[in-house]
C-alpha atoms as a PDB file:
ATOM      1  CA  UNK A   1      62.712  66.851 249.598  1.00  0.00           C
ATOM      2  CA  UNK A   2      65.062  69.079 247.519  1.00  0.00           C
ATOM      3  CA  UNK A   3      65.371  70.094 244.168  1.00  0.00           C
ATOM      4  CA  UNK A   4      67.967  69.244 241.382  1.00  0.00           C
ATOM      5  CA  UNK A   5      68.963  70.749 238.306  1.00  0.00           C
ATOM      6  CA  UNK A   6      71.218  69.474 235.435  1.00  0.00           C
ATOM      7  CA  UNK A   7      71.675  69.174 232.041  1.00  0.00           C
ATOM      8  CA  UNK A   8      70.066  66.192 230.097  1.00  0.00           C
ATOM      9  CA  UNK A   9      72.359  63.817 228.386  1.00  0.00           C
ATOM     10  CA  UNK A  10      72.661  64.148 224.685  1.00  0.00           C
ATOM     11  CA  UNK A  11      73.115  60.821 222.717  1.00  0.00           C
ATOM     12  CA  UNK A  12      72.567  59.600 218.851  1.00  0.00           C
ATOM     13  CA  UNK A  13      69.024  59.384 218.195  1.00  0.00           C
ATOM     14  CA  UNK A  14      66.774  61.644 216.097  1.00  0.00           C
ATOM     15  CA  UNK A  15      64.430  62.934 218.658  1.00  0.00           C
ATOM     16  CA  UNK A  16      66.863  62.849 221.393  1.00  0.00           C
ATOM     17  CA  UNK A  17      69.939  65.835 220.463  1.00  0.00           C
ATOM     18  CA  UNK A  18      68.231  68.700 221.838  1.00  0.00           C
ATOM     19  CA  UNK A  19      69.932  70.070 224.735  1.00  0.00           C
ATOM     20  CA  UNK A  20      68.011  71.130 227.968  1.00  0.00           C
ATOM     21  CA  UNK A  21      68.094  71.780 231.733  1.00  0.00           C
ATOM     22  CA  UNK A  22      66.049  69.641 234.001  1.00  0.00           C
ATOM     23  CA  UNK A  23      64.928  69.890 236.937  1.00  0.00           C
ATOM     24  CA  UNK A  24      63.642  67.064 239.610  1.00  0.00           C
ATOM     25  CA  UNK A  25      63.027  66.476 243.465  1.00  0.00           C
ATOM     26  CA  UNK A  26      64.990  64.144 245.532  1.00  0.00           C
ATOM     27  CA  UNK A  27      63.437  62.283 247.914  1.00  0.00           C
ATOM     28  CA  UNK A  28      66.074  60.924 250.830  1.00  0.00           C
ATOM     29  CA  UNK A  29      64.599  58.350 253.364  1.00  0.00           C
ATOM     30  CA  UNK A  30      64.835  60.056 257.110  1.00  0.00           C
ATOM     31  CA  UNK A  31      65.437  56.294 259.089  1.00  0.00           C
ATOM     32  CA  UNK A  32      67.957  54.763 256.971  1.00  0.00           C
ATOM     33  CA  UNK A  33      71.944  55.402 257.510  1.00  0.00           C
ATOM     34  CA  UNK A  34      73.905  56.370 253.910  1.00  0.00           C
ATOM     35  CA  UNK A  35      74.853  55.548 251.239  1.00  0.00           C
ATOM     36  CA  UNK A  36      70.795  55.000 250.014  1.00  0.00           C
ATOM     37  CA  UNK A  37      69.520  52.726 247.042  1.00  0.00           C
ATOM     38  CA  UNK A  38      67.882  55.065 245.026  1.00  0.00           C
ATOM     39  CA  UNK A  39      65.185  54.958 242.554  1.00  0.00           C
ATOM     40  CA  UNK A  40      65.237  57.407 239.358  1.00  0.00           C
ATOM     41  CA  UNK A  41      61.621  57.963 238.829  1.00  0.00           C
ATOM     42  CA  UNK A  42      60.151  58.698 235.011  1.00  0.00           C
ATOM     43  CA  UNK A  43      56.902  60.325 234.587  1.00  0.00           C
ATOM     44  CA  UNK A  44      54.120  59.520 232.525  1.00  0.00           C
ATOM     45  CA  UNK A  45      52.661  61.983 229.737  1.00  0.00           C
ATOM     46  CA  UNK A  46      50.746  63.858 232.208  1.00  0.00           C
ATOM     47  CA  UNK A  47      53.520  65.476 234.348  1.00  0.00           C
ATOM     48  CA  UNK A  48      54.710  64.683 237.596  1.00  0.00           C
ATOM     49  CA  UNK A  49      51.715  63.953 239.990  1.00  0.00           C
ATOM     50  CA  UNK A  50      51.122  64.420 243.976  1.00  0.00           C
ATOM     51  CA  UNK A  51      48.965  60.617 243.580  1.00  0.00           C
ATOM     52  CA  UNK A  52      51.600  58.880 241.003  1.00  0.00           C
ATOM     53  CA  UNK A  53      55.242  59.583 241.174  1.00  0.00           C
ATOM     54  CA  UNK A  54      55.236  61.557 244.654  1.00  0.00           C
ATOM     55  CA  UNK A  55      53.151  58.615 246.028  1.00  0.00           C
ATOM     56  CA  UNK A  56      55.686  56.025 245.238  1.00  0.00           C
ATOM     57  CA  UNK A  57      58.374  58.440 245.897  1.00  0.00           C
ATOM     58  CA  UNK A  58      56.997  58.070 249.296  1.00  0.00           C
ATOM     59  CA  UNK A  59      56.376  54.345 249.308  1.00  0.00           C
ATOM     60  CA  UNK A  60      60.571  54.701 248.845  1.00  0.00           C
ATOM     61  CA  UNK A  61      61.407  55.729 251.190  1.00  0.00           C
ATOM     62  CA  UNK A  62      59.336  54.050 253.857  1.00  0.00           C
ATOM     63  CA  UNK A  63      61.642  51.464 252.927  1.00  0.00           C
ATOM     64  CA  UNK A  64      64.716  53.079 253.069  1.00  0.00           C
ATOM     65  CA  UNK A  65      65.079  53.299 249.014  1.00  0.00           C
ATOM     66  CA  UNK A  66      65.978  57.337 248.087  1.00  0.00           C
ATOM     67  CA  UNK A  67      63.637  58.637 245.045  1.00  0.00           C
ATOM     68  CA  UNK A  68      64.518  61.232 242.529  1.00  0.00           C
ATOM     69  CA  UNK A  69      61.451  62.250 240.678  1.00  0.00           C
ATOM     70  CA  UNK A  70      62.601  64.042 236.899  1.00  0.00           C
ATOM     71  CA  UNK A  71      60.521  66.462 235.423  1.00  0.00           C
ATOM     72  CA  UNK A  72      61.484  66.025 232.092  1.00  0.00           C
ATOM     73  CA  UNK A  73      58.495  68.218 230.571  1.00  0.00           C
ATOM     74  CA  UNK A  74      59.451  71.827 232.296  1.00  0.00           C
ATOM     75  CA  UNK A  75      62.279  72.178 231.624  1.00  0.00           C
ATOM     76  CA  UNK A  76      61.668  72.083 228.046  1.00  0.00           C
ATOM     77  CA  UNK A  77      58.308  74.407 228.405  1.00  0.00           C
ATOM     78  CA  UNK A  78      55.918  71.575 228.392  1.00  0.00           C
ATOM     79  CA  UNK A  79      52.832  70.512 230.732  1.00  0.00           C
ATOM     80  CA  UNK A  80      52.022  67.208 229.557  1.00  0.00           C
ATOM     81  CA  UNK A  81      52.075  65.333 226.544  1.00  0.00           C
ATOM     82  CA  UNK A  82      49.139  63.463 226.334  1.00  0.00           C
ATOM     83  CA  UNK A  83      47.312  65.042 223.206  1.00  0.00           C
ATOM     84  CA  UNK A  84      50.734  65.221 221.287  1.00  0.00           C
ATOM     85  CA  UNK A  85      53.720  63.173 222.498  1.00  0.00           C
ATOM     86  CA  UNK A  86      56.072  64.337 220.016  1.00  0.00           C
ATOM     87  CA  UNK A  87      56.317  67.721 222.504  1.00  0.00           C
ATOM     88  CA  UNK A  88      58.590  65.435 224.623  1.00  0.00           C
ATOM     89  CA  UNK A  89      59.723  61.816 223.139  1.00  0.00           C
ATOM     90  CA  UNK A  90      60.784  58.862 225.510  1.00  0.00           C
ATOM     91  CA  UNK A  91      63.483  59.241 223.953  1.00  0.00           C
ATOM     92  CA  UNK A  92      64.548  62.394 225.479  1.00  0.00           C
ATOM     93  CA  UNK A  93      63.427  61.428 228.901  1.00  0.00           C
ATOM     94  CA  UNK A  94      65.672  58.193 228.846  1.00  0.00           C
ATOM     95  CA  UNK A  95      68.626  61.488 228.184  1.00  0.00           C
ATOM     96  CA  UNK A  96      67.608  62.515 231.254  1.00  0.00           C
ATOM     97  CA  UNK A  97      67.232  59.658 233.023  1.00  0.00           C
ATOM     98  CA  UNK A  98      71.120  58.728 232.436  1.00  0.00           C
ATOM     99  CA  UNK A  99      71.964  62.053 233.384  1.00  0.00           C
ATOM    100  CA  UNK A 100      70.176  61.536 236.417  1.00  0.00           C
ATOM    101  CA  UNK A 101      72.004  58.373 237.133  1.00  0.00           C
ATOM    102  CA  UNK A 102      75.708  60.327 236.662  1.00  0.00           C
ATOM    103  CA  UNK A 103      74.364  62.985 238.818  1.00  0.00           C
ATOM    104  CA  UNK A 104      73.537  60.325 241.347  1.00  0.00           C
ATOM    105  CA  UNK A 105      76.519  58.680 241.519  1.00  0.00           C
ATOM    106  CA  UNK A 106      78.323  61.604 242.490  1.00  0.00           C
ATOM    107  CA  UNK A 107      76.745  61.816 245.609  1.00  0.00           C
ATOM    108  CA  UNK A 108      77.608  60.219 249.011  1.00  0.00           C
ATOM    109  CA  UNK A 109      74.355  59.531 250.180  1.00  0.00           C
ATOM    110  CA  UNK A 110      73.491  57.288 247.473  1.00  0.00           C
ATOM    111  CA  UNK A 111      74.996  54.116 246.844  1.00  0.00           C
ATOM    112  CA  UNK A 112      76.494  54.149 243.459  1.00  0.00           C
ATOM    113  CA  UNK A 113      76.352  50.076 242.715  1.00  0.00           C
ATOM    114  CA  UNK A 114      72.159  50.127 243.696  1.00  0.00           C
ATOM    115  CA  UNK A 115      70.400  53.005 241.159  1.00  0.00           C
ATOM    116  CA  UNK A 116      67.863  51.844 239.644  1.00  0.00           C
ATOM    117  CA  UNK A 117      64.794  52.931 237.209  1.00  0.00           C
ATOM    118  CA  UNK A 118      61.293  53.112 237.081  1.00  0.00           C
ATOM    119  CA  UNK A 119      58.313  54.676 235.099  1.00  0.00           C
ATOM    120  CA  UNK A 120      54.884  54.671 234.761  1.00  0.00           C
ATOM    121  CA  UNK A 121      53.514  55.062 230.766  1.00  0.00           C
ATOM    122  CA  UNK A 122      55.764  56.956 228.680  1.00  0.00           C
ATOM    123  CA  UNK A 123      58.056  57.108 231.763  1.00  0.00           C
ATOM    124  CA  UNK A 124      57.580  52.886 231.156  1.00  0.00           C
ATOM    125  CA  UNK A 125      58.798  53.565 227.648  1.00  0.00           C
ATOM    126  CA  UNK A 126      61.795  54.997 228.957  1.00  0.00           C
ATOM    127  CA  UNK A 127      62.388  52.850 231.546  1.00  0.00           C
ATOM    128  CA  UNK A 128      62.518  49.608 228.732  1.00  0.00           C
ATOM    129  CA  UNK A 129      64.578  51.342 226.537  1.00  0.00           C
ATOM    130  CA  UNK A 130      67.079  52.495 228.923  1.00  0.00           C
ATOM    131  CA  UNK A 131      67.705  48.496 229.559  1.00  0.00           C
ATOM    132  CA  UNK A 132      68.363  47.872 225.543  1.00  0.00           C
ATOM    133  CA  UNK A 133      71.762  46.772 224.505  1.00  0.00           C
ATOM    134  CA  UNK A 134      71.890  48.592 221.594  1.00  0.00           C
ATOM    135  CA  UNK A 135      70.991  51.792 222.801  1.00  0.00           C
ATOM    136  CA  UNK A 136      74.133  51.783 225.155  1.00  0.00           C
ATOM    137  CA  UNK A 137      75.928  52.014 221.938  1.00  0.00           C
ATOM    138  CA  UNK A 138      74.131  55.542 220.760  1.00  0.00           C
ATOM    139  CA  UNK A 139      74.840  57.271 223.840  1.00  0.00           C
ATOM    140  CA  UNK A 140      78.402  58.208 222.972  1.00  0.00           C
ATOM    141  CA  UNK A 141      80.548  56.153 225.637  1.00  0.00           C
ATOM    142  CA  UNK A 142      78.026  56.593 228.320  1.00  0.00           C
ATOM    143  CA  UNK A 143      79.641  53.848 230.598  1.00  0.00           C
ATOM    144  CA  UNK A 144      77.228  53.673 233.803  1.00  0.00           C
ATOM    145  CA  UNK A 145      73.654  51.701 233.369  1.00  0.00           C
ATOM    146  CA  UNK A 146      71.169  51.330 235.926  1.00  0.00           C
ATOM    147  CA  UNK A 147      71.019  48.152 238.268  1.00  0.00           C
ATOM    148  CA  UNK A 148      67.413  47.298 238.122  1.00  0.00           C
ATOM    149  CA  UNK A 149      64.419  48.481 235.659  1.00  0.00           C
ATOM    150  CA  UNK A 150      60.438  48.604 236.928  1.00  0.00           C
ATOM    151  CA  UNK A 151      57.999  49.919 234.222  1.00  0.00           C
ATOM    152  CA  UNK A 152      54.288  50.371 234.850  1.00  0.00           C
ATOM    153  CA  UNK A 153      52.109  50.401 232.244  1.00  0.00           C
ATOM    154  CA  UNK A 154      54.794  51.122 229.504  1.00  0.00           C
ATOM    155  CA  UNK A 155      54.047  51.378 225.587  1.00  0.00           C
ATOM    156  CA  UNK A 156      55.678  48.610 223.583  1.00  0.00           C
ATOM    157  CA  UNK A 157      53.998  49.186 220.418  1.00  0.00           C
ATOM    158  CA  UNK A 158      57.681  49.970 219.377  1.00  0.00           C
ATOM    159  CA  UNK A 159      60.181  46.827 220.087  1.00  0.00           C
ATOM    160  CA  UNK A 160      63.497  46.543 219.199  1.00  0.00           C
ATOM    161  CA  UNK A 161      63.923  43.358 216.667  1.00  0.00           C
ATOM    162  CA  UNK A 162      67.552  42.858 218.761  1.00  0.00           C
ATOM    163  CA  UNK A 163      65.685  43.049 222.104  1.00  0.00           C
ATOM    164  CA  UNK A 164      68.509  41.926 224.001  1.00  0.00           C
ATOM    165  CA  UNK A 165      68.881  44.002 227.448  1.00  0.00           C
ATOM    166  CA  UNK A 166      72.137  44.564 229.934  1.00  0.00           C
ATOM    167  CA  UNK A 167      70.413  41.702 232.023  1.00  0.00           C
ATOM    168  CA  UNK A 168      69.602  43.494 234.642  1.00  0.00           C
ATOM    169  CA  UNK A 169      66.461  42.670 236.598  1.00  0.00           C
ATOM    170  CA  UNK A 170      63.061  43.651 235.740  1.00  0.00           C
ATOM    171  CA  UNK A 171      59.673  44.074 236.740  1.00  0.00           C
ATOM    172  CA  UNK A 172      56.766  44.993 234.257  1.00  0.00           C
ATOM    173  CA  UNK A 173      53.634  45.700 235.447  1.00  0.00           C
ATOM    174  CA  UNK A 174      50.428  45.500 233.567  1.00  0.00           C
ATOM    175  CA  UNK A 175      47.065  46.099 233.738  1.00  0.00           C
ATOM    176  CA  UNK A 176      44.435  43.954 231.857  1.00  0.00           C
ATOM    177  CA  UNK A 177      42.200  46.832 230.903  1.00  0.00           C
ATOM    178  CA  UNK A 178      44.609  49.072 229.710  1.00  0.00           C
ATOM    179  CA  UNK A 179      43.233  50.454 226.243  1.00  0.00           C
ATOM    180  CA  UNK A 180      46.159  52.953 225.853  1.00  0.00           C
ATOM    181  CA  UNK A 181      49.169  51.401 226.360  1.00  0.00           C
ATOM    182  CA  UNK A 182      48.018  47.155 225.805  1.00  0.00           C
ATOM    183  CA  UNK A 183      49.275  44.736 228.384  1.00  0.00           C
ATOM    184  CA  UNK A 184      49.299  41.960 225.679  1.00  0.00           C
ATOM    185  CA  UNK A 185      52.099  43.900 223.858  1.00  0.00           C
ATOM    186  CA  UNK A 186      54.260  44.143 226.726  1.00  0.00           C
ATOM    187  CA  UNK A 187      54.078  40.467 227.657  1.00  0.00           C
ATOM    188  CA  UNK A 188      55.479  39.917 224.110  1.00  0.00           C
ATOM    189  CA  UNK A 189      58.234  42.074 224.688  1.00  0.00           C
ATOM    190  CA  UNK A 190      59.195  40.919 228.042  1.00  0.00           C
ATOM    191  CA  UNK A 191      58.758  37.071 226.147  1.00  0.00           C
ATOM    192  CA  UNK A 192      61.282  38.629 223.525  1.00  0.00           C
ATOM    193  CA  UNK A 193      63.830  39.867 226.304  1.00  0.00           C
ATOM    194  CA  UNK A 194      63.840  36.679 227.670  1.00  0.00           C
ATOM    195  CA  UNK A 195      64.393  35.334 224.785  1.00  0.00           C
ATOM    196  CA  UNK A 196      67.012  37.317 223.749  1.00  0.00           C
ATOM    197  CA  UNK A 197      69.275  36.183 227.272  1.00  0.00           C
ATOM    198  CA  UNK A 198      67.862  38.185 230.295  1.00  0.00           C
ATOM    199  CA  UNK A 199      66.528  35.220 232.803  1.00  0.00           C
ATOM    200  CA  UNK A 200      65.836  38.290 235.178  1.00  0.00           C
ATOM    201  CA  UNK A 201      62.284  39.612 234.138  1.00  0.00           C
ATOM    202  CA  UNK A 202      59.196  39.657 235.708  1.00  0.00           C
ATOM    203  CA  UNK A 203      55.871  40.215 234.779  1.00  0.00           C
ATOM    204  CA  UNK A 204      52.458  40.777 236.846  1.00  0.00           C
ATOM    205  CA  UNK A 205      49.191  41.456 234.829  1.00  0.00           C
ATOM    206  CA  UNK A 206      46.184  42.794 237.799  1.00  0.00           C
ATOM    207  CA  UNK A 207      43.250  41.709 236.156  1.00  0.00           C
ATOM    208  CA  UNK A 208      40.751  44.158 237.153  1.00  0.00           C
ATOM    209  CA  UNK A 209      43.384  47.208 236.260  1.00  0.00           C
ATOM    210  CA  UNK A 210      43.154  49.832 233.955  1.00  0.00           C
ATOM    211  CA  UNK A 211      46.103  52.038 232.716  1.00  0.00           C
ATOM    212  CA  UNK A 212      46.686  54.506 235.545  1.00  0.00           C
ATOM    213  CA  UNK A 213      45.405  52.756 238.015  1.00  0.00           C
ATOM    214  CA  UNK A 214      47.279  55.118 240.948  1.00  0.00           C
ATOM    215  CA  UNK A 215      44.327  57.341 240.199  1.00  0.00           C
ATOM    216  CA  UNK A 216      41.506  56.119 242.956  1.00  0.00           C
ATOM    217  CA  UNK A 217      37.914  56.962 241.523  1.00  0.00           C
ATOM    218  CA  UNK A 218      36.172  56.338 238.380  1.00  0.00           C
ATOM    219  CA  UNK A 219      37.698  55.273 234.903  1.00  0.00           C
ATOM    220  CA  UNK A 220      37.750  58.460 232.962  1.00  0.00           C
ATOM    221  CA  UNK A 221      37.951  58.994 229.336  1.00  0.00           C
ATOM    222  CA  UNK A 222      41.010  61.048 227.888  1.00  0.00           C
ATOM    223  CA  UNK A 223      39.570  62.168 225.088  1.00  0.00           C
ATOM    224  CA  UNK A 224      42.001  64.313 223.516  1.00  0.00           C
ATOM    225  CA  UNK A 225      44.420  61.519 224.133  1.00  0.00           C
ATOM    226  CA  UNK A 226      47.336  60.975 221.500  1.00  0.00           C
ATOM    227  CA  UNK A 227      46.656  56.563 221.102  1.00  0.00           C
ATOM    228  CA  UNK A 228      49.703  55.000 219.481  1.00  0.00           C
ATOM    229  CA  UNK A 229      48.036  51.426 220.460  1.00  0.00           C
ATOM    230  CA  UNK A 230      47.711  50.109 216.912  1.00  0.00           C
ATOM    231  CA  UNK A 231      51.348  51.803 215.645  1.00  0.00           C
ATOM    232  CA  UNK A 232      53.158  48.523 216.014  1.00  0.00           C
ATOM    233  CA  UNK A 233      56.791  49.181 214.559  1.00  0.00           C
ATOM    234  CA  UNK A 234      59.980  47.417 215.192  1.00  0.00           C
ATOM    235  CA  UNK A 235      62.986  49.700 216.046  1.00  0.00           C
ATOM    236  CA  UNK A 236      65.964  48.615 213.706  1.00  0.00           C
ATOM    237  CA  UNK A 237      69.935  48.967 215.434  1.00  0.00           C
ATOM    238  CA  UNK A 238      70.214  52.633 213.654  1.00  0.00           C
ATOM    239  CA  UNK A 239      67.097  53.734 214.548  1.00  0.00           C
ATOM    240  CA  UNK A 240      64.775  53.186 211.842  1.00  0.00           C
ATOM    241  CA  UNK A 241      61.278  51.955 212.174  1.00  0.00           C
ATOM    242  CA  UNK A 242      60.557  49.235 210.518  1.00  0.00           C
ATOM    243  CA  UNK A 243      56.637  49.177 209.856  1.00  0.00           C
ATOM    244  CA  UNK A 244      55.457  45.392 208.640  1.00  0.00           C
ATOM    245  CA  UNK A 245      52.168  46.696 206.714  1.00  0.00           C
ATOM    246  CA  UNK A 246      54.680  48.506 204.412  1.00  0.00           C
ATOM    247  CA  UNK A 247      57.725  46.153 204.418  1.00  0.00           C
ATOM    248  CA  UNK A 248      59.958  48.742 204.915  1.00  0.00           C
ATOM    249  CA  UNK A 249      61.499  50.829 207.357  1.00  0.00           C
ATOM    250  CA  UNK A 250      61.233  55.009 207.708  1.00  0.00           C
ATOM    251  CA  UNK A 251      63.159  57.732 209.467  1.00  0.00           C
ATOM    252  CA  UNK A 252      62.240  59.131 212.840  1.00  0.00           C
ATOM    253  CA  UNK A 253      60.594  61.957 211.021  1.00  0.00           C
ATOM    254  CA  UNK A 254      58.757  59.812 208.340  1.00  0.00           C
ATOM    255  CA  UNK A 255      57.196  57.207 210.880  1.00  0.00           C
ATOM    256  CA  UNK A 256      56.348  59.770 212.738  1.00  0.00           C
ATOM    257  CA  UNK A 257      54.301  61.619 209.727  1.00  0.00           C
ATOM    258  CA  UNK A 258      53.276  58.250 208.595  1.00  0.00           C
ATOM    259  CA  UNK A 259      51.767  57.054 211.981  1.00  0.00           C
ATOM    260  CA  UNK A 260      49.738  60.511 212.384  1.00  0.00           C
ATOM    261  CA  UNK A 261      48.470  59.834 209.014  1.00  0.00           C
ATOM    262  CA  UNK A 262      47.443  56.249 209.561  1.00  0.00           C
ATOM    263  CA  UNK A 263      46.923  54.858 212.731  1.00  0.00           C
ATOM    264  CA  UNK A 264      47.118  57.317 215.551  1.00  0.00           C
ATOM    265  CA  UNK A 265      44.199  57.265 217.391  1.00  0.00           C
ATOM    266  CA  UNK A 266      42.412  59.679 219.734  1.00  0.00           C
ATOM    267  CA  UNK A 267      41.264  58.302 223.442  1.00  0.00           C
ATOM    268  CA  UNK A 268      41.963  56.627 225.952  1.00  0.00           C
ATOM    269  CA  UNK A 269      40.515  55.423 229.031  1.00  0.00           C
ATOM    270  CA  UNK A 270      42.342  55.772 232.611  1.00  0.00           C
ATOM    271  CA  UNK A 271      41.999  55.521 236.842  1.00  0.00           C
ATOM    272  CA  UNK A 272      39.227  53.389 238.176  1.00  0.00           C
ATOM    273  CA  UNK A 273      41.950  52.364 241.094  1.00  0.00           C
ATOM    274  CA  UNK A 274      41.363  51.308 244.430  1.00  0.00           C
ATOM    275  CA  UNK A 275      42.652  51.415 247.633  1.00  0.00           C
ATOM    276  CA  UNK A 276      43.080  48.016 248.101  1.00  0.00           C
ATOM    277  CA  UNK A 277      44.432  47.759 244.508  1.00  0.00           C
ATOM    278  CA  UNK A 278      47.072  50.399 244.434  1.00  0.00           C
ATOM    279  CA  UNK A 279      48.356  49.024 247.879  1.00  0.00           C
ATOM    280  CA  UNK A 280      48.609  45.074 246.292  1.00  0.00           C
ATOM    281  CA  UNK A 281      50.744  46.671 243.195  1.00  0.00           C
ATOM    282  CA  UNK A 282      52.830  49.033 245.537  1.00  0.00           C
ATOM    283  CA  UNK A 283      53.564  45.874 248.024  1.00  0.00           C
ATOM    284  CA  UNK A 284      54.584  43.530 245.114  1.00  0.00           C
ATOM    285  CA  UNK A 285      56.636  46.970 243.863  1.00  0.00           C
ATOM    286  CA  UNK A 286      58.553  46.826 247.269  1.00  0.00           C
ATOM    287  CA  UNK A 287      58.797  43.192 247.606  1.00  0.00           C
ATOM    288  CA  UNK A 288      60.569  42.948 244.035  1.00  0.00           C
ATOM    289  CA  UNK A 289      62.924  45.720 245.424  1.00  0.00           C
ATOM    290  CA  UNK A 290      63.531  43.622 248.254  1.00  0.00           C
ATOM    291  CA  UNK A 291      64.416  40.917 246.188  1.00  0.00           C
ATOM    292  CA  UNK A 292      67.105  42.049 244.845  1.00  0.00           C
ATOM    293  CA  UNK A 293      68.555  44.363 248.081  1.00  0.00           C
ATOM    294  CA  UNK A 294      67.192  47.674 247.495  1.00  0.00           C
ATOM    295  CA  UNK A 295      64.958  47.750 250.180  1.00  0.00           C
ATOM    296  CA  UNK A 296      64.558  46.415 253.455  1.00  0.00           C
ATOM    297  CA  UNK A 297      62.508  43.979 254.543  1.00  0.00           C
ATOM    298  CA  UNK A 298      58.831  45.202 255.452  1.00  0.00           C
ATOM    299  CA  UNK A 299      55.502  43.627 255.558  1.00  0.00           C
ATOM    300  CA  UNK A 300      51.905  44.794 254.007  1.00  0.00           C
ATOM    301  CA  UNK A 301      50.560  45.713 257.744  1.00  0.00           C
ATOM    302  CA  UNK A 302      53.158  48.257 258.317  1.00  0.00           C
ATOM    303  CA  UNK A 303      52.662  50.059 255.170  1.00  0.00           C
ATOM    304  CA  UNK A 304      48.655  50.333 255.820  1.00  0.00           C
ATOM    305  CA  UNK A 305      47.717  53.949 256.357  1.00  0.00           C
ATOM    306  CA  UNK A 306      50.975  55.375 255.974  1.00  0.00           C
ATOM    307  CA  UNK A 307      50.731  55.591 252.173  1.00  0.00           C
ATOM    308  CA  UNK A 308      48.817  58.605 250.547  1.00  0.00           C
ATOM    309  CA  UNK A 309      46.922  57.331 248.119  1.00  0.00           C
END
């Protein structure tokens, strides 16, 4: 593993101009011969974590797909965001994620035409945005977007009305129980992507999951977690949030003021994973990589044990 540094990609969106240095870890598989796929890992609000993003990191490259893990929160002076997400906003992590993805394809060991995307929570967030067609147009002539999107658990109490996507492939998944970030919303957004032109998405819902569900032990409550759940909004093409209980739609700054005000929530509940449950999600992560040639071919008995949960 070694560590990265650059400077996050600045586009035209309100919480999203700020200009910072990030940092993240690049994972490179040892058995595989260059040029790598590669994976640009998002984090959720709680930071980068040894059972979450470095876990999968490794489930990577046991396949042969590079991982580059970005810390989008240190960079910036942050630890996590869970009991106030406006420290760091999606927004700014899908910044970094693009600047990831230049920095990437600069590189000889990875293989320029198979970068893709993933993130788990508000690194989902990211990870669905960063596959919006409008969005391509705020970030200033950007002309690179990644090949293939996978978002765990994302938030999609905010939808764009235009929700058509580049049409690259995608993989959302869900988890039944999830009180923080609603699987039912999700499926309605992946219904409207599809809708919108991109034949390429796929959805899995694990019926016994909660949100979080890398975390092997007990559900645990997070109380002092920030719970946009019942915030739905629709994101208009400049930006705006259009909120249907007021028929109207607000700035960055005023939805933001308004939400806190009227439907913010506090708690959450998260973990309660298994073994056996992390591995099924992780071997229908690799096998949709697979699919579409990121990854070599492997089966579920040579994973077994090798995988730190």
């Amino acid at each position: 593993m070694e560590t990265l540094s650059f400077d996050t990609l600045t586009f035209d969106h309100p919480t999203a101009c700020q200009p910072a240095r990030i940092e993240a870890e690049l994972w490179m598989p040892q058995r595989a011969a260059p040029p790598s796929p590669c994976m640009v890992l998002l984090t959720s609000s709680a930071g980068v974590q040894h059972h979450r993003e470095r876990y999968y990191a490794q489930a990577l490259t046991s396949v042969g797909v590079a991982a580059l893990i970005v810390d989008s929160f240190r960079g910036r002076g942050v630890r996590r965001t869970v009991a106030d997400q406006s420290l760091v906003s999606a927004a700014q992590m899908e910044g970094d994620a693009f600047a990831a993805l230049a920095l990437l394809r600069t590189d000889r060991r990875i293989d320029a035409d198979r970068i893709g995307v993933m993130g788990v929570s508000k690194g989902g967030v990211a990870t669905l945005n960063a596959a919006i067609a409008v969005r391509q147009r705020w970030r200033n002539g950007f002309p690179h977007l990644f090949d293939l999107h996978v978002a765990i658990c994302p938030g999609a109490t905010a939808q764009h009305r235009d929700a058509t996507t580049q049409g690259r492939p995608m993989f959302l998944m869900l988890a039944a129980r999830d009180d923080y970030t609603p699987a039912t919303l999700a499926i309605e957004y992946a219904e409207r992507m599809r809708a919108a032109g991109n034949s390429h998405i796929r959805v899995k819902v694990y019926g016994s999951a909660h949100h979080g569900w890398e975390s092997i032990g007990p559900v645990m409550d997070i109380r002092d977690a920030e719970n946009w759940s019942a915030c739905r909004n629709l994101i208009e093409d400049d930006g705006r949030h259009f909120v249907p209980c007021l028929g109207r739609a607000l700035s960055e700054p005023d939805y933001q003021a308004w939400a806190r005000h009227n439907c913010v929530q506090r708690g959450a509940r998260a973990g309660g994973g298994t073994p056996q449950l992390k591995q099924r999600a992780t071997a229908d992560l690799l096998a949709f990589l697979v699919a579409h040639g990121f990854a070599r071919h492997w089966t579920n008995s040579s994973t077994e044990g090798t995988l730190t949960a």
